[in-house]
Protein backbone atom coordinates (compact mmCIF):
# COMPACT_ATOMS: atom_id res chain seq x y z
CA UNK A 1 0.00 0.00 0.00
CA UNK A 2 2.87 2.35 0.52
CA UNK A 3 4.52 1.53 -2.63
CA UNK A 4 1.55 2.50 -4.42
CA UNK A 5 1.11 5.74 -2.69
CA UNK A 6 4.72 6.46 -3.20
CA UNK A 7 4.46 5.26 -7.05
CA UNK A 8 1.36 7.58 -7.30
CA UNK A 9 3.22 10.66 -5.77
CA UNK A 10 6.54 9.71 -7.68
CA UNK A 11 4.63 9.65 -11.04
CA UNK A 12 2.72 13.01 -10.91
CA UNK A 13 6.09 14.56 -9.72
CA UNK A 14 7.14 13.33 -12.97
CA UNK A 15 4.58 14.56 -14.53
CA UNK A 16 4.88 18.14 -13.45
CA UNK A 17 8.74 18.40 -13.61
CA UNK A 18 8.30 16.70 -16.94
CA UNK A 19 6.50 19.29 -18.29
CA UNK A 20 8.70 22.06 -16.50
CA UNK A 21 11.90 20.93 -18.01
CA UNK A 22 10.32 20.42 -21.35
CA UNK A 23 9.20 23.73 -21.42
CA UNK A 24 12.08 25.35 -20.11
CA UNK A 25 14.58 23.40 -22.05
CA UNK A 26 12.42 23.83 -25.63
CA UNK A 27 12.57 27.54 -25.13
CA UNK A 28 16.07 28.21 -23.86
CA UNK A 29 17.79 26.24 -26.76
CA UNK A 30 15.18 28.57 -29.06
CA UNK A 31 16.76 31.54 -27.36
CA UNK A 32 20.33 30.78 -29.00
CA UNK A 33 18.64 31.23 -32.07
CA UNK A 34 17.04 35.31 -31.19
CA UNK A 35 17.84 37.08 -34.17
CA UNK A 36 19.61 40.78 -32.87
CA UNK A 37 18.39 44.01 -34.89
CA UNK A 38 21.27 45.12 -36.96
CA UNK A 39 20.59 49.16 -36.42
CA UNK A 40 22.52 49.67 -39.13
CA UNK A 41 20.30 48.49 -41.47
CA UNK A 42 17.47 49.85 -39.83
CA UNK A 43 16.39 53.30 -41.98
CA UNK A 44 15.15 55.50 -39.29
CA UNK A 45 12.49 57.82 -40.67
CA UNK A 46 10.57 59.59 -38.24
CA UNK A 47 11.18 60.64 -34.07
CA UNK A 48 8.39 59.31 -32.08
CA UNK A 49 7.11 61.68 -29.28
CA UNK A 50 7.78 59.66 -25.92
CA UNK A 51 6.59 59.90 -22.57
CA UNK A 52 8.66 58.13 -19.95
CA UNK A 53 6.48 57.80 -16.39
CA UNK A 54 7.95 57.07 -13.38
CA UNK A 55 6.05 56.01 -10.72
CA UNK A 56 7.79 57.08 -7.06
CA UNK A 57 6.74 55.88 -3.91
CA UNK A 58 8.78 56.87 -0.70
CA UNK A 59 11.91 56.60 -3.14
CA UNK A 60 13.69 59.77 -2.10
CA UNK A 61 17.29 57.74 -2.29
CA UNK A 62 17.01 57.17 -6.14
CA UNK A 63 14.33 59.21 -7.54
CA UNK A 64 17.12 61.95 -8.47
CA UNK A 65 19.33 59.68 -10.33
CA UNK A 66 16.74 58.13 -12.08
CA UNK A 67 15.52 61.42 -13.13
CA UNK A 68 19.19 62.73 -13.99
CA UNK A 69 19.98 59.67 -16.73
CA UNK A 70 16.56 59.87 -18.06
CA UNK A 71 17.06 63.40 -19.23
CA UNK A 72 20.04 62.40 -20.61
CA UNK A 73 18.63 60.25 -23.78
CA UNK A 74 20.92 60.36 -26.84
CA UNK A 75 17.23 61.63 -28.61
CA UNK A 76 15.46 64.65 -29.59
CA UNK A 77 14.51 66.50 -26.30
CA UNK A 78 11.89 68.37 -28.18
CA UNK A 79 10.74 64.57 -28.67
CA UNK A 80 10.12 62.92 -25.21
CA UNK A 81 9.08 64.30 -21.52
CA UNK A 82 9.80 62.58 -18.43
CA UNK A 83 6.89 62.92 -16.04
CA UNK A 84 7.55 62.02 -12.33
CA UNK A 85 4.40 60.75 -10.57
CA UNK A 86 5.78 61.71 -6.82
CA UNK A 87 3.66 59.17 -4.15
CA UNK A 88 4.68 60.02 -0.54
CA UNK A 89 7.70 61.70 -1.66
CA UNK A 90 9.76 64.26 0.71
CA UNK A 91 9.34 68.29 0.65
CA UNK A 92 12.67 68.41 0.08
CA UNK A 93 12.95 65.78 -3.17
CA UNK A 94 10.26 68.03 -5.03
CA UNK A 95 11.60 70.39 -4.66
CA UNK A 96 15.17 69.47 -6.12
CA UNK A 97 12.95 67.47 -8.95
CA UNK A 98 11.43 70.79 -10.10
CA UNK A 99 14.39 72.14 -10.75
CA UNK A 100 14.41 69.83 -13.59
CA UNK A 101 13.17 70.24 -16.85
CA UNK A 102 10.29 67.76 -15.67
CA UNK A 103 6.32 67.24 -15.51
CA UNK A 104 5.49 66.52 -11.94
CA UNK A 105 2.49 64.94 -10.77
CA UNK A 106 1.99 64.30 -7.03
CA UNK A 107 -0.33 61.65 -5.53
CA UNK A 108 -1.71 60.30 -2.38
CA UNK A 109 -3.94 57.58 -2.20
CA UNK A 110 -5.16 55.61 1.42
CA UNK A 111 -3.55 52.26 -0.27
CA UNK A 112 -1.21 53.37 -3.28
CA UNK A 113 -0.11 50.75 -6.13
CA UNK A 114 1.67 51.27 -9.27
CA UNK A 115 -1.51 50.93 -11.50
CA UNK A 116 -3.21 54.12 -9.48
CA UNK A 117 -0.28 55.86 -10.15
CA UNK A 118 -0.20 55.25 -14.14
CA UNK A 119 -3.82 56.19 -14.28
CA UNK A 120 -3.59 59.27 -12.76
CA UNK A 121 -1.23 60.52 -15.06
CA UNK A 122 -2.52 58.94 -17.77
CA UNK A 123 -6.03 60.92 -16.67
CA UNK A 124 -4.39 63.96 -16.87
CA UNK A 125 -2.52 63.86 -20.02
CA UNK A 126 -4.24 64.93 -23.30
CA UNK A 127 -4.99 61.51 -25.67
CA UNK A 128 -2.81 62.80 -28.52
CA UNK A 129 0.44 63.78 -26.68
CA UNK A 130 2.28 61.48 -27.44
CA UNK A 131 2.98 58.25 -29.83
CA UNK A 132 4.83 56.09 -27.34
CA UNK A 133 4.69 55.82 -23.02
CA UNK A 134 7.85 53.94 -21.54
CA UNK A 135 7.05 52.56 -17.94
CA UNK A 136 10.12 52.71 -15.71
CA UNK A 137 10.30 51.41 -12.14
CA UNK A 138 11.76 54.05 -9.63
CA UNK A 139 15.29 52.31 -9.50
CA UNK A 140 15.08 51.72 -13.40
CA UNK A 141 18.17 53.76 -15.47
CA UNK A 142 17.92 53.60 -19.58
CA UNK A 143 21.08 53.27 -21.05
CA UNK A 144 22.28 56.65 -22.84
CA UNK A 145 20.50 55.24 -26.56
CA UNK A 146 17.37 53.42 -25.16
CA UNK A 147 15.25 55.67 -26.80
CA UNK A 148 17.16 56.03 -29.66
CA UNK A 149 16.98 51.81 -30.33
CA UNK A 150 13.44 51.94 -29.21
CA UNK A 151 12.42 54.32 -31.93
CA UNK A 152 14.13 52.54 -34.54
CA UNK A 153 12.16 49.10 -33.56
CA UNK A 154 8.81 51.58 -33.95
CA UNK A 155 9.33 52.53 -37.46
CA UNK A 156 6.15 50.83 -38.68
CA UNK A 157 4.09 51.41 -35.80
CA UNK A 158 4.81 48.67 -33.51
CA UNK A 159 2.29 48.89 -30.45
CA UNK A 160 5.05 47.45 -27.88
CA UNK A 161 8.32 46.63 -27.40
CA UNK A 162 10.15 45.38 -24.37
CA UNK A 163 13.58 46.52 -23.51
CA UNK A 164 16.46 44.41 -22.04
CA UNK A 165 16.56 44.81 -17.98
CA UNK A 166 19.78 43.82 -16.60
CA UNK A 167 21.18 43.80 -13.34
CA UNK A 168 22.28 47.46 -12.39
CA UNK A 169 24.35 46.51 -8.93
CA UNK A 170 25.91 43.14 -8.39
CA UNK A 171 27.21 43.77 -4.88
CA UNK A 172 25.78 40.78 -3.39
CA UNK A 173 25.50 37.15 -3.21
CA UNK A 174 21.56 37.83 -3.47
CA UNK A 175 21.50 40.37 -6.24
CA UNK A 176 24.25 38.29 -7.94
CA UNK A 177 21.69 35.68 -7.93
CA UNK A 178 18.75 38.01 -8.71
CA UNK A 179 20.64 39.38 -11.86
CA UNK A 180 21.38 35.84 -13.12
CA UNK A 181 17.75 35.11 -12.60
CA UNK A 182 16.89 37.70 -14.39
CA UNK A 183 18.35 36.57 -17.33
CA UNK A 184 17.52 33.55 -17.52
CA UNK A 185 13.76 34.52 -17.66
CA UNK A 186 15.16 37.12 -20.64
CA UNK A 187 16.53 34.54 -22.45
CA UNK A 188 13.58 31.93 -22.32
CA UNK A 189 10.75 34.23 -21.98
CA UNK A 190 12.15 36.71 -24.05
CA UNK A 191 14.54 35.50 -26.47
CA UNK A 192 13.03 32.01 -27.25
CA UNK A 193 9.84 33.46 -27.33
CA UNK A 194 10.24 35.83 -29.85
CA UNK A 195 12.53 33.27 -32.05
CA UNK A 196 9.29 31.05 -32.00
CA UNK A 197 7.60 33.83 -33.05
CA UNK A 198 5.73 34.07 -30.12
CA UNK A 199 5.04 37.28 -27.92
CA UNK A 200 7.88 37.93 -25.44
CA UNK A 201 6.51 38.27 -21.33
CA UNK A 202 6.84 41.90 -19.78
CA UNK A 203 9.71 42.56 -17.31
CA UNK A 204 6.99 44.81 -15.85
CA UNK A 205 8.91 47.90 -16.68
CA UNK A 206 11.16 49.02 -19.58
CA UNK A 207 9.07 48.47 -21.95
CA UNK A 208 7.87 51.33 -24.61
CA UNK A 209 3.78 50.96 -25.42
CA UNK A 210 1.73 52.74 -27.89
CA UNK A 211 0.24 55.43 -25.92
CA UNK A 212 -3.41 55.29 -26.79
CA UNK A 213 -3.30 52.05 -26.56
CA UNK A 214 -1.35 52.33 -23.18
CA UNK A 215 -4.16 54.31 -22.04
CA UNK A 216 -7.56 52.14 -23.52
CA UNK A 217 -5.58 48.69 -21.60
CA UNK A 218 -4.64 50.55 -18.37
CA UNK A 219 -8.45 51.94 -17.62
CA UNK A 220 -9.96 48.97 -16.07
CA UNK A 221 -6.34 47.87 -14.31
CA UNK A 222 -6.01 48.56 -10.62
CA UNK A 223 -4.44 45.55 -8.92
CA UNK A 224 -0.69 45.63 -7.93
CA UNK A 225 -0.11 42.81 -10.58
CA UNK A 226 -1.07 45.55 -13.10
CA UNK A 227 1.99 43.66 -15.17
CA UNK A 228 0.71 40.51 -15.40
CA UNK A 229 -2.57 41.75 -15.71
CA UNK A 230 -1.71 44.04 -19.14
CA UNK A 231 0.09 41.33 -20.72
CA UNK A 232 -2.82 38.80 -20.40
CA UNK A 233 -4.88 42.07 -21.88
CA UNK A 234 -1.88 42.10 -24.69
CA UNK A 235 -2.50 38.55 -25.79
CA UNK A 236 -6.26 38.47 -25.22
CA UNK A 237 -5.85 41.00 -27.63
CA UNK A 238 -3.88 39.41 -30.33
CA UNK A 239 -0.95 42.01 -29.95
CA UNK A 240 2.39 41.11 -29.95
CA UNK A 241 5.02 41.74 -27.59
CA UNK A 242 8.92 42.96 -29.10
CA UNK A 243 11.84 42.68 -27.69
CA UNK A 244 14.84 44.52 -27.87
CA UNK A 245 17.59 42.88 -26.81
CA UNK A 246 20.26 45.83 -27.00
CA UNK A 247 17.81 48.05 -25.88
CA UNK A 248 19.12 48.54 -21.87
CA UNK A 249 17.46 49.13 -19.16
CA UNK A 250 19.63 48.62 -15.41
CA UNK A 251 17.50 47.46 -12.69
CA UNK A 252 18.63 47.42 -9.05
CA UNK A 253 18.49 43.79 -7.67
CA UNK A 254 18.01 42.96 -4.39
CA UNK A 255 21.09 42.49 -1.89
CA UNK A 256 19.73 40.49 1.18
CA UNK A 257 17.45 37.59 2.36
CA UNK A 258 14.81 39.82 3.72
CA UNK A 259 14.20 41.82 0.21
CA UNK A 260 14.81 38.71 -1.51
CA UNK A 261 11.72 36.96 0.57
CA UNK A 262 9.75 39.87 0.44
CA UNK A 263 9.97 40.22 -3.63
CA UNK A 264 8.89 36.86 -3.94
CA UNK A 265 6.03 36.77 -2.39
CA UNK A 266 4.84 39.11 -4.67
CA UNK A 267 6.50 37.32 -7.36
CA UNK A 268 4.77 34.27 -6.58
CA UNK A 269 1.07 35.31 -5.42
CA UNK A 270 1.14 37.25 -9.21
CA UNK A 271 1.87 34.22 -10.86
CA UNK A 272 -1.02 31.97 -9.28
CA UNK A 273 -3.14 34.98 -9.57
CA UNK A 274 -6.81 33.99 -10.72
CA UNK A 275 -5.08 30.91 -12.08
CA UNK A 276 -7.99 28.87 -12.72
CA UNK A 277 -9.96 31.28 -14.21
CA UNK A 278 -7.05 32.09 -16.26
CA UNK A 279 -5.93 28.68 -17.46
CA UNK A 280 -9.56 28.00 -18.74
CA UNK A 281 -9.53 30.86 -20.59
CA UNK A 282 -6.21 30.04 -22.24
CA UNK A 283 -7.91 26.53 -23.18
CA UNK A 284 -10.89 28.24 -24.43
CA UNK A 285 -8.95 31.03 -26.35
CA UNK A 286 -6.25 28.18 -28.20
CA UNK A 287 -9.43 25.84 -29.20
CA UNK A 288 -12.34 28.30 -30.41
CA UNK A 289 -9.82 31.18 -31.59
CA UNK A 290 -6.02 29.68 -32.11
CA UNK A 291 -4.60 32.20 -29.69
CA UNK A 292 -1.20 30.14 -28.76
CA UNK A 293 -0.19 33.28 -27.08
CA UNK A 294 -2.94 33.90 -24.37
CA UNK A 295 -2.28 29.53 -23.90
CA UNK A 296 1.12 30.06 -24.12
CA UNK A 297 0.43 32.73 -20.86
CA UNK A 298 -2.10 30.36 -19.28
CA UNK A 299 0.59 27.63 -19.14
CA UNK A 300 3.26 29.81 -17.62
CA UNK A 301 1.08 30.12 -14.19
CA UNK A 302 1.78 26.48 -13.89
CA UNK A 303 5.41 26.65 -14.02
CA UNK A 304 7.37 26.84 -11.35
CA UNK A 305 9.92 29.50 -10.04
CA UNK A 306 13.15 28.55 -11.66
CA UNK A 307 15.10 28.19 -8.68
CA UNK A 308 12.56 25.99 -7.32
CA UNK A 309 12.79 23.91 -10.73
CA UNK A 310 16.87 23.11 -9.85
CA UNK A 311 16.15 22.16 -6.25
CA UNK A 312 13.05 20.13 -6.79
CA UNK A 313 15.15 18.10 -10.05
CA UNK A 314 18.20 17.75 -7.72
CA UNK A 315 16.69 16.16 -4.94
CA UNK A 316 14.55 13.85 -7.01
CA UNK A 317 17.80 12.88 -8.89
CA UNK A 318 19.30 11.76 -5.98
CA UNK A 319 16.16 8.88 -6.20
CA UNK A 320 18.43 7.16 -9.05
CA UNK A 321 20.53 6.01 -5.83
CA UNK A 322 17.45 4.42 -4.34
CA UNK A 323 15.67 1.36 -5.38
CA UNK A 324 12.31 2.16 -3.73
CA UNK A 325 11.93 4.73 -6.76
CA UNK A 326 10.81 3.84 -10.49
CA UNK A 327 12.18 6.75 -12.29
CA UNK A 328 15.40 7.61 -10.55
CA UNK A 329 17.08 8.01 -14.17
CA UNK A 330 14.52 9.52 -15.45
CA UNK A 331 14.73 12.55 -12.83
CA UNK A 332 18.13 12.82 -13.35
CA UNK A 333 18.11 12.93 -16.80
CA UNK A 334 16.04 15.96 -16.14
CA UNK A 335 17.96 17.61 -13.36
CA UNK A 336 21.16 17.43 -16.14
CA UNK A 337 18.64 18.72 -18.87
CA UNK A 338 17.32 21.88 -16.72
CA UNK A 339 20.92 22.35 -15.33
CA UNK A 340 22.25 22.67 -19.14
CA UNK A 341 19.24 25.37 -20.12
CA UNK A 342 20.08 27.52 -17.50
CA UNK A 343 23.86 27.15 -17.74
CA UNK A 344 23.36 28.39 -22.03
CA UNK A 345 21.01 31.00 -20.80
CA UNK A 346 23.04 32.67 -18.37
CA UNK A 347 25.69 35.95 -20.17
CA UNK A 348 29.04 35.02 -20.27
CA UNK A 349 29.93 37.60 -17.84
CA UNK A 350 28.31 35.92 -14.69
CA UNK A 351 31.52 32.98 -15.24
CA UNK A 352 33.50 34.21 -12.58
CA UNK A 353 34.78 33.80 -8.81
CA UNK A 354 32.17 36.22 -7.27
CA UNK A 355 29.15 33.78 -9.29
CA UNK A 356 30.67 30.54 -7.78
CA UNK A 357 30.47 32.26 -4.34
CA UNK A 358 26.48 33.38 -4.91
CA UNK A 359 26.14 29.97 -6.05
CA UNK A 360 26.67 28.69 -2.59
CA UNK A 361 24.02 30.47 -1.70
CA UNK A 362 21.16 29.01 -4.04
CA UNK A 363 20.15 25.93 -1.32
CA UNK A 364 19.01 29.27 0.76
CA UNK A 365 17.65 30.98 -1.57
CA UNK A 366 15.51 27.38 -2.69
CA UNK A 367 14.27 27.53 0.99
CA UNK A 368 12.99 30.87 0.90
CA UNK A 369 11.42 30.51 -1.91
CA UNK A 370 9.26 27.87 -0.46
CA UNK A 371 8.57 29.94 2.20
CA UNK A 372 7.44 32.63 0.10
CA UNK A 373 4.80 29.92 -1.78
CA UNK A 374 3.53 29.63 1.82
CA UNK A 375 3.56 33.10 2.56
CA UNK A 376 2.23 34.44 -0.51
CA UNK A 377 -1.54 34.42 0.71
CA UNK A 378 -3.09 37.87 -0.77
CA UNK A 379 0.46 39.15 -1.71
CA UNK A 380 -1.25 39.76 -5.04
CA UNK A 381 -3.92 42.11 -3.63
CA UNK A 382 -1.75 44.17 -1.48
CA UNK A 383 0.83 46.95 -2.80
CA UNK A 384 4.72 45.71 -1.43
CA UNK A 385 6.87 48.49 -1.32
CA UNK A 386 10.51 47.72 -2.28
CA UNK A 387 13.11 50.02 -0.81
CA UNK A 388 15.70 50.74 -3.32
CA UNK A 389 19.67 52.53 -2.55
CA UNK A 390 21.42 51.67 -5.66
CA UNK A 391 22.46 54.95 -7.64
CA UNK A 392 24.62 55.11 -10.43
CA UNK A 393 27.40 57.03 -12.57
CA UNK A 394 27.54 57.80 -15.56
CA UNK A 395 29.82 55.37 -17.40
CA UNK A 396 27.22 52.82 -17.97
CA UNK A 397 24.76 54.97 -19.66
CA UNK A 398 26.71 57.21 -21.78
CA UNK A 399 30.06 58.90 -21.67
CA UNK A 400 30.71 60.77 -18.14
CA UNK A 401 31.12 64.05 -20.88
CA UNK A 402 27.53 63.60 -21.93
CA UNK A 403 26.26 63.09 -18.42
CA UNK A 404 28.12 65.93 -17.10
CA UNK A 405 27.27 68.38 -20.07
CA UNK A 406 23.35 67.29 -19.28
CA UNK A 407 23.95 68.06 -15.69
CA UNK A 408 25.18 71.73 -16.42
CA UNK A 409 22.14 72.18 -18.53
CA UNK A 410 19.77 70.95 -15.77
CA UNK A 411 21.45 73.14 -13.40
CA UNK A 412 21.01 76.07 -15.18
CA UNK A 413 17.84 75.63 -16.31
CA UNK A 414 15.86 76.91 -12.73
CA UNK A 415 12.48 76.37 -11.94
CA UNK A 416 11.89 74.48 -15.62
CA UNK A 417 9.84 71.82 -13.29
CA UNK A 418 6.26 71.52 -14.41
CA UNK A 419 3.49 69.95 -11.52
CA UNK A 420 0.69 68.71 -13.16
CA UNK A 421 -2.48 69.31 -11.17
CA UNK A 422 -5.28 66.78 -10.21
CA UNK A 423 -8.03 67.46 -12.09
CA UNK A 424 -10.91 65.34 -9.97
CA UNK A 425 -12.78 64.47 -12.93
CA UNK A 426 -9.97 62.84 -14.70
CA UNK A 427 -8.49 61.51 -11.31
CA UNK A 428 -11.98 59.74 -11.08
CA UNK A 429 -12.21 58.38 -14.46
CA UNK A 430 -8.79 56.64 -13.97
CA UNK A 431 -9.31 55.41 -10.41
């Protein structure tokens, strides 16, 4: 009787990691095959209008350098604004933000989240502004040509393309590991997706949208999963996601346990979010309308976190050295098989002494995650606030001349800060 329960357990384990390595593994060895845009060839005809919003909540220690390498876009600065949507922010920062050539919008709401924030401004901008709306998270710093490689993917009137985030600090075992996790999800989700010719997944910010359209799918989001929420709108939709490989965008990654614990939580309540409901639809969606994307989305709520994915294959290759299990080889075969699609998705930078060192850390970090499944209860519903200290120079987002030359300009350039008032109607038409 307890072989058979252990046979029954052992074979839908198999089933479940069977699927998660074959999915993994089919899509990472497609990512060796992404196709880069040679800019070059590209025949750049017209400057889209941007607007780049940047939601800030309590983020006084970054908000400034965010704002300083955003203004300093190797684009037309007749051709994009950066608006500043200042949540709970200090006296003192908005001050220093309007001396900026800047649109500020402040905000206070009894339980803020990133989606409120986004409709607000979105309220109170006029509908034919602008062409294109890039999303950046707080901590977030484009490269010096982001906008520049953007607007050459746009050229025929794209409605989105996702930019490249990459680690911005690697100062850490934990943000070490963070970074490489990072892109590993770039090169499966991402990369493999697109050389499928599938839709790549949203990195939830660096990504440029068409701006009515930004608008239309925003108005009925409001949950702090807004992400996950617009890119089950995208493919619902039939639109597909870009990406832009080259196209950088520096993201701080977390440097402790705590953050780490506290991320995924989030991380992990988003991805189960309305998962039944959602999974049905993706079944419905593939067999009445042939949307492989919105299935393709569907199925990715049943995967598991990857670092989960390598702890759960380990242990259950270790069963090859037991004879109480059926499918010891099996598992191991997998373990080997997930193992090798990380390894090939991970940038050949990450190969040093300071990796093998994070490495040691992964058995904790497969720990917390499992805490975090257990902990993740609501996560979804509820806005978690992610402190963030990282700022940067200039040297990875242009040359410290350029940086410094935009610096003088901001400087002299007093009291160019614009606030953008609530109007109530519009605030209640977005909220």
């Amino acid at each position: 009787m307890i072989y058979q329960a252990l046979y029954i357990i052992e074979l839908i384990l198999l089933c479940y990691l069977g699927f998660n390595v074959l999915y993994v593994s089919v899509f990472s060895i497609a990512g060796s095959f992404y196709k880069r845009t040679d800019f070059r060839a590209n025949k750049v005809e017209k400057y889209n209008r941007f607007v780049i919003l940047i939601p800030a909540f309590k983020s006084d220690e970054v908000i400034l350098n965010t704002v300083g390498h955003a203004l300093n876009q190797n684009y037309p600065t007749e051709k994009f604004d950066v608006i500043v949507i200042a949540d709970s922010l200090k006296q003192l920062t908005i001050g220093e933000l309007l001396v900026m050539p800047i649109k500020l919008i402040p905000v206070q709401f009894e339980v803020s989240t990133k989606a409120k924030s986004l409709n607000t401004a979105l309220g109170l901008l006029p509908d034919n502004a602008y062409d294109y709306c890039v999303v950046l998270d707080v901590d977030n710093i484009m490269e010096h040509d982001f906008l520049k490689k953007i607007n050459a993917r746009l050229q025929n009137d794209e409605l989105v393309v996702q930019g490249h985030r990459t680690a911005k600090n690697l100062d850490s075992a934990f943000a070490i590991l963070d970074g490489i996790s990072e892109e590993i999800n770039n090169h499966i989700f991402r990369r493999g997706h697109v050389a499928f010719g599938l839709s790549s997944a949203l990195s939830g910010s660096g990504q440029s949208i068409n701006y009515k359209f930004f608008k239309e799918a925003m108005f009925n989001i409001h949950s702090p999963v807004e992400d996950k929420e617009l890119e089950f709108y995208l493919v619902k939709n039939n639109i597909k996601v870009l990406f832009e490989e080259d196209a950088l965008v520096f993201d701080e990654k977390v440097q402790n346990s705590a953050v780490f614990m506290k991320q995924r939580k989030r991380w992990v309540a988003s991805q189960f979010f309305d998962f039944n409901s959602v999974l049905l639809e993706g079944i419905a969606n593939l067999v009445l309308q042939g949307n492989f994307d919105f299935f393709d989305k569907a199925l990715q709520r049943i995967l598991m976190p990857r670092v989960l994915l390598l702890g759960l294959s380990f242990f259950m290759a270790l069963t090859v050295i037991t004879p109480i299990f059926h499918f010891g080889p099996v598992f191991f075969a997998m373990f080997i098989l997930v193992a090798f699609s990380y390894l090939i998705a991970i940038p050949s930078h990450f190969f040093n002494s300071n990796t093998f060192f994070a490495a040691l850390r992964v058995p904790q970090a497969f720990l917390l995650m499992i805490l975090a499944m257990f902990r993740s209860k609501g996560a979804a519903k509820v806005f978690n606030h992610t402190q963030h200290t990282t700022v940067v120079g200039a040297k990875i987002v242009g040359s410290a001349q350029d940086y410094q030359e935009n610096q003088k300009q901001i400087n002299l350039t007093k009291q160019q800060g614009e606030i953008l008032t609530l109007n109530s109607n519009s605030n209640e038409n977005r909220n």
